[in-house]
C-alpha atoms as a PDB file:
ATOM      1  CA  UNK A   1      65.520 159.682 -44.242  1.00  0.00           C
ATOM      2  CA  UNK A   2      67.575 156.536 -44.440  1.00  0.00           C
ATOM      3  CA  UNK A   3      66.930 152.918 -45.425  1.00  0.00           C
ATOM      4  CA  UNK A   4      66.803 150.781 -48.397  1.00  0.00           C
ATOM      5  CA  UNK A   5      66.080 151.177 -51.754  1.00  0.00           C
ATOM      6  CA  UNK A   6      63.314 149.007 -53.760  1.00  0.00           C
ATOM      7  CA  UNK A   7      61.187 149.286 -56.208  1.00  0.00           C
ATOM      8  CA  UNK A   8      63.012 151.416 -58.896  1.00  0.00           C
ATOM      9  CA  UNK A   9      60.565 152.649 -61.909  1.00  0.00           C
ATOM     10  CA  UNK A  10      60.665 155.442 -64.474  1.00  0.00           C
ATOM     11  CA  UNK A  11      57.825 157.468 -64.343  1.00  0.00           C
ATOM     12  CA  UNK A  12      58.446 159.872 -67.282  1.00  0.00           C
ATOM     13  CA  UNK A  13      61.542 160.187 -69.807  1.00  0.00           C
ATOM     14  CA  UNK A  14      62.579 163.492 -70.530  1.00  0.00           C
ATOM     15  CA  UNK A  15      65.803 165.596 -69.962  1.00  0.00           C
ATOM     16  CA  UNK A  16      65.495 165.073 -66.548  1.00  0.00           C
ATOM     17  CA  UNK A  17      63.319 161.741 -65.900  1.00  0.00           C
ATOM     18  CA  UNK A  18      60.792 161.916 -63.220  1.00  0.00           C
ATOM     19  CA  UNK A  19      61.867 158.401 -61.358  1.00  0.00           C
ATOM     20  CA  UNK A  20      59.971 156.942 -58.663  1.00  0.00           C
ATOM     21  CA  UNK A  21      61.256 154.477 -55.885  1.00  0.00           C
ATOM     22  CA  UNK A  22      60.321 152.908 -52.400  1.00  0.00           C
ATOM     23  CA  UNK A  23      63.255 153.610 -49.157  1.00  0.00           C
ATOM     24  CA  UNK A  24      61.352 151.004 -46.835  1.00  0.00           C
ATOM     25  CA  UNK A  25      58.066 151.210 -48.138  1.00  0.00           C
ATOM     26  CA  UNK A  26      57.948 155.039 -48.351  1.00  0.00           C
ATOM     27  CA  UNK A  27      57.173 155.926 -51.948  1.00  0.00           C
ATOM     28  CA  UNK A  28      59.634 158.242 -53.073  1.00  0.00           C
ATOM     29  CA  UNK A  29      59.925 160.803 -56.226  1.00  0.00           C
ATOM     30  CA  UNK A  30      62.965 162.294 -57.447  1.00  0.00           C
ATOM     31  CA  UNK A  31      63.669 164.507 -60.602  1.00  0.00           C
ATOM     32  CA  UNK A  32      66.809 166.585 -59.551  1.00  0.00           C
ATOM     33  CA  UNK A  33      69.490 164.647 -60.015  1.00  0.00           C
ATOM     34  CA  UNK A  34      67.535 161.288 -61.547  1.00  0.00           C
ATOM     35  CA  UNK A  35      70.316 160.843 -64.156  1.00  0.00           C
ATOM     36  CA  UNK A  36      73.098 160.037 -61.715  1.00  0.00           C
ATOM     37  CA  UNK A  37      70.503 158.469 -59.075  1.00  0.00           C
ATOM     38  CA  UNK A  38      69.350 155.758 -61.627  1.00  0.00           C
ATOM     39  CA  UNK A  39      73.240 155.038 -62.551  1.00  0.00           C
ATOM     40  CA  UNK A  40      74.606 155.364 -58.539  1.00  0.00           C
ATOM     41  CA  UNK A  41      71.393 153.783 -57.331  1.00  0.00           C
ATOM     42  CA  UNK A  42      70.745 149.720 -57.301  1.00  0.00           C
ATOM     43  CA  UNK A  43      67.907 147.757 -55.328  1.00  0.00           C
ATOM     44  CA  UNK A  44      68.809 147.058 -52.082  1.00  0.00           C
ATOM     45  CA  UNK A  45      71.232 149.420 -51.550  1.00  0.00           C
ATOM     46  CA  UNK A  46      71.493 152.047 -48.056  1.00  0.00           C
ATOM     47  CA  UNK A  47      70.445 155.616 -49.079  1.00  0.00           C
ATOM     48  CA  UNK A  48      70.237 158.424 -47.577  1.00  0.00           C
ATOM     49  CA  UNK A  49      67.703 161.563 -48.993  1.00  0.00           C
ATOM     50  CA  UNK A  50      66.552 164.867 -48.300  1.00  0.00           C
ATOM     51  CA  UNK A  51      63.450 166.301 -49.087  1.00  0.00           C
ATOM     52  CA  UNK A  52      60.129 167.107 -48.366  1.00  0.00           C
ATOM     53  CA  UNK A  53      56.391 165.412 -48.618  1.00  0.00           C
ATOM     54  CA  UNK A  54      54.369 166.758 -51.048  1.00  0.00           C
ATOM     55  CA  UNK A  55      50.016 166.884 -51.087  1.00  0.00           C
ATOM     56  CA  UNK A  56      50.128 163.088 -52.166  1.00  0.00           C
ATOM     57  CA  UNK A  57      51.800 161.832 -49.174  1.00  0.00           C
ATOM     58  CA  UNK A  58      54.807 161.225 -51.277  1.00  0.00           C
ATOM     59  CA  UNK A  59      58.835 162.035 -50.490  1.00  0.00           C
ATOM     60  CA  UNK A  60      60.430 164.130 -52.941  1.00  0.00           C
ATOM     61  CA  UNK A  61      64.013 164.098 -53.007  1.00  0.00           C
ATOM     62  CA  UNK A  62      66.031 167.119 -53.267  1.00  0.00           C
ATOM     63  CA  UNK A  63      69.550 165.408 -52.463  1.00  0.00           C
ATOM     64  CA  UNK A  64      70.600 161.861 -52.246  1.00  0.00           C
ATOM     65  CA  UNK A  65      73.491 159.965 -51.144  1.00  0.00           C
ATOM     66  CA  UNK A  66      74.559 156.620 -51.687  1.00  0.00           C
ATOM     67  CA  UNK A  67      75.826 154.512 -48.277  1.00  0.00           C
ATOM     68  CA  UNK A  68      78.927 152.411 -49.700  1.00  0.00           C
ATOM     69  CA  UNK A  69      79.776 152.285 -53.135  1.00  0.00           C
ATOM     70  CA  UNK A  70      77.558 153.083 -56.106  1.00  0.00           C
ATOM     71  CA  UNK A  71      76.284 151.116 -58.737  1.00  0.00           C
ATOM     72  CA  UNK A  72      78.860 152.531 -61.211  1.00  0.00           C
ATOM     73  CA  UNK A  73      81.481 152.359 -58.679  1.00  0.00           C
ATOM     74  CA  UNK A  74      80.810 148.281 -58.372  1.00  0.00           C
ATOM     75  CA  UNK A  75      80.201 147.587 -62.335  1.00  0.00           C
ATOM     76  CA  UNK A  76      83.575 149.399 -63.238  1.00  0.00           C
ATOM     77  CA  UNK A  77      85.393 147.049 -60.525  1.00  0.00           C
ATOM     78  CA  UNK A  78      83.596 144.345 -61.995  1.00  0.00           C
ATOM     79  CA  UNK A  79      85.011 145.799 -65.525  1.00  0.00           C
ATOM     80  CA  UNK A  80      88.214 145.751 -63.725  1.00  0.00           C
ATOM     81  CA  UNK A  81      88.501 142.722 -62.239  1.00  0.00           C
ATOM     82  CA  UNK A  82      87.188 141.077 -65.977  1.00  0.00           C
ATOM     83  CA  UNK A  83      89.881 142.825 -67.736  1.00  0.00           C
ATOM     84  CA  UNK A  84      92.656 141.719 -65.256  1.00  0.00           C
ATOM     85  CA  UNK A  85      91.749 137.964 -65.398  1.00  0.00           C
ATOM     86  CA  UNK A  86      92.834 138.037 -69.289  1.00  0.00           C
END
């Protein structure tokens, strides 16, 4: 599934945080991975998952990938572009 990201909430801290999120209105749950999805992952930005549905109707992501550059990607430029003006 592709589309846009929205709607960006943790669920439930733990080692691996159970993080919940809309692609176009679809609700979306993802636990593998939710570390590096909440620091590549923005609102608005063009995702792609994988995954399946579970009994709730909702999409739980196995794999993600960002379309573009990540969120970390575009704060260290940002960092970069800071430091050079100095």
């Amino acid at each position: 599934m592709k589309g846009y990201v929205s709607k960006i909430r943790v669920l439930k801290m733990s080692k691996t945080p159970l993080v919940r999120f809309s692609i176009d209105g679809m609700n979306c749950l993802i636990t593998t991975h939710s570390l590096s999805f909440l620091a590549d992952v923005d609102e608005g930005m063009q995702v792609v998952v994988a995954g399946e549905f579970n009994d709730r109707k909702q999409f739980v992501v196995k794999k993600y990938s960002v379309l573009g550059k990540t969120k970390i990607m575009i704060e260290f430029e940002a960092i970069n572009k800071a430091h050079h003006l100095f």
